[in-house]
C-alpha atoms as a PDB file:
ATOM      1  CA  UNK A   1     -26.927-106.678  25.708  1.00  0.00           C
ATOM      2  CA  UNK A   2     -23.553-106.410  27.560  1.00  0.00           C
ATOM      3  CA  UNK A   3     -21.895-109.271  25.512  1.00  0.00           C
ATOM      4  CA  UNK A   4     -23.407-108.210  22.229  1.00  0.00           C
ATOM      5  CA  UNK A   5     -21.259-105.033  22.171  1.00  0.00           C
ATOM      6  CA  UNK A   6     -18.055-106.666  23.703  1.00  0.00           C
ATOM      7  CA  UNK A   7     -14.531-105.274  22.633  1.00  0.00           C
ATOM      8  CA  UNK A   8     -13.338-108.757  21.674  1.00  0.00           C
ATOM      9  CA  UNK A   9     -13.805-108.449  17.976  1.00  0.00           C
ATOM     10  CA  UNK A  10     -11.127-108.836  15.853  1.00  0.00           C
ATOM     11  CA  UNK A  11     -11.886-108.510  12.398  1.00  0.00           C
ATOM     12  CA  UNK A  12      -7.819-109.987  11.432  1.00  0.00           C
ATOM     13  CA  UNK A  13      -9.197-113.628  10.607  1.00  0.00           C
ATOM     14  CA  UNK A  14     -12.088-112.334   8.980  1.00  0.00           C
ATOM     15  CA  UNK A  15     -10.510-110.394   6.452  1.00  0.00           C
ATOM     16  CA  UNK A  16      -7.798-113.113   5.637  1.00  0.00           C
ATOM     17  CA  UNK A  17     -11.098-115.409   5.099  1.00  0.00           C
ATOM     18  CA  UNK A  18     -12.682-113.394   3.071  1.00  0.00           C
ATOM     19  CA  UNK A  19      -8.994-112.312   0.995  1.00  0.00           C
ATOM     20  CA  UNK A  20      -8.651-115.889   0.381  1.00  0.00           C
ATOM     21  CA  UNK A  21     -11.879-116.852  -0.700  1.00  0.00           C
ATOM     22  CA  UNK A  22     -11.925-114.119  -3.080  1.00  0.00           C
ATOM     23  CA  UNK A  23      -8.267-115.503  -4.526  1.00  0.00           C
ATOM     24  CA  UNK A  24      -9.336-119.142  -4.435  1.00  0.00           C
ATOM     25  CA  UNK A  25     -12.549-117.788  -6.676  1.00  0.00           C
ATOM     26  CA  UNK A  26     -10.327-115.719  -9.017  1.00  0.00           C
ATOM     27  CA  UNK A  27      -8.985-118.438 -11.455  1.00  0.00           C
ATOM     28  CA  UNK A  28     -12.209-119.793 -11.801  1.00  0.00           C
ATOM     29  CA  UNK A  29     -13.571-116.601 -12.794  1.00  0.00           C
ATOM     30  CA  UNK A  30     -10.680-115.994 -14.985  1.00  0.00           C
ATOM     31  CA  UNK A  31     -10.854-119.033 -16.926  1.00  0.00           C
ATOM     32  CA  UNK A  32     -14.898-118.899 -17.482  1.00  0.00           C
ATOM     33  CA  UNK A  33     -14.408-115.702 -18.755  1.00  0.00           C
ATOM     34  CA  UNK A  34     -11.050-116.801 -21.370  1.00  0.00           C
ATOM     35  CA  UNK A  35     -14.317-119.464 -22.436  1.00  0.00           C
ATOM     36  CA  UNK A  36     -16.807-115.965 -23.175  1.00  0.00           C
ATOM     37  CA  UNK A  37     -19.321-117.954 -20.437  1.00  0.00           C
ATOM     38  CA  UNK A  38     -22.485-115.678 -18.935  1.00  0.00           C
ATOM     39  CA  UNK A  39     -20.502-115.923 -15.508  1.00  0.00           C
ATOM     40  CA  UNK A  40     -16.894-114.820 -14.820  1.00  0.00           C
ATOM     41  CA  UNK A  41     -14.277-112.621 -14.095  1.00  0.00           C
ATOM     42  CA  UNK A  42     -16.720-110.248 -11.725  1.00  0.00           C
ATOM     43  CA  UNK A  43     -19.845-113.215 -10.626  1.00  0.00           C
ATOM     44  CA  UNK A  44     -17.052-115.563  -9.000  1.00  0.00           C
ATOM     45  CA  UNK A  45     -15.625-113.436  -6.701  1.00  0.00           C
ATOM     46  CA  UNK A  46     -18.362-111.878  -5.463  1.00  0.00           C
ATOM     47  CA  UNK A  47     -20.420-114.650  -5.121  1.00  0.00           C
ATOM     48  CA  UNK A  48     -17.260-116.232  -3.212  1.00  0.00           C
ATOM     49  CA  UNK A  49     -17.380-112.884  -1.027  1.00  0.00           C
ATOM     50  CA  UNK A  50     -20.688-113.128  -0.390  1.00  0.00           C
ATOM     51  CA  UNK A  51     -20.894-116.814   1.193  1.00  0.00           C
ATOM     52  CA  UNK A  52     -18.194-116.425   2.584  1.00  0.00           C
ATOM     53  CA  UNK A  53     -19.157-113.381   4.703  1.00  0.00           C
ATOM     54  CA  UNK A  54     -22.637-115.009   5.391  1.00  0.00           C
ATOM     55  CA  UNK A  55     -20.927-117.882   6.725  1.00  0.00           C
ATOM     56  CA  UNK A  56     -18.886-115.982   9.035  1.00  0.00           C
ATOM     57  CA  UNK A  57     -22.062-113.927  10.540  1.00  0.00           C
ATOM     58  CA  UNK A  58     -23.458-116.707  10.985  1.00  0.00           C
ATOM     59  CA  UNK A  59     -20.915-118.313  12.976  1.00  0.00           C
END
């Protein structure tokens, strides 16, 4: 239980991963939207978000 709770965590990479993810998503969200598409501006980057933060807890 020791090494769950360590004090090594730093959540710097995490949040660039997670910034960046959310960028790379935001043209494509931008540009379905322009087209008046079902998914865009707001689905994108949230769905970018969201696999990217449940690949990094499951690393």
């Amino acid at each position: 239980m020791q090494e769950f709770f360590s004090n090594n965590f730093n959540i710097v990479p995490h949040a660039i991963a997670l910034a960046a993810a959310y960028l790379l998503a935001l043209p494509i969200g931008w540009n379905r939207e322009k087209g008046e598409r079902s998914a865009g501006i707001r689905t994108f980057p949230l769905v970018a978000l969201a696999s990217c933060g449940f690949i990094q807890a499951a690393e």
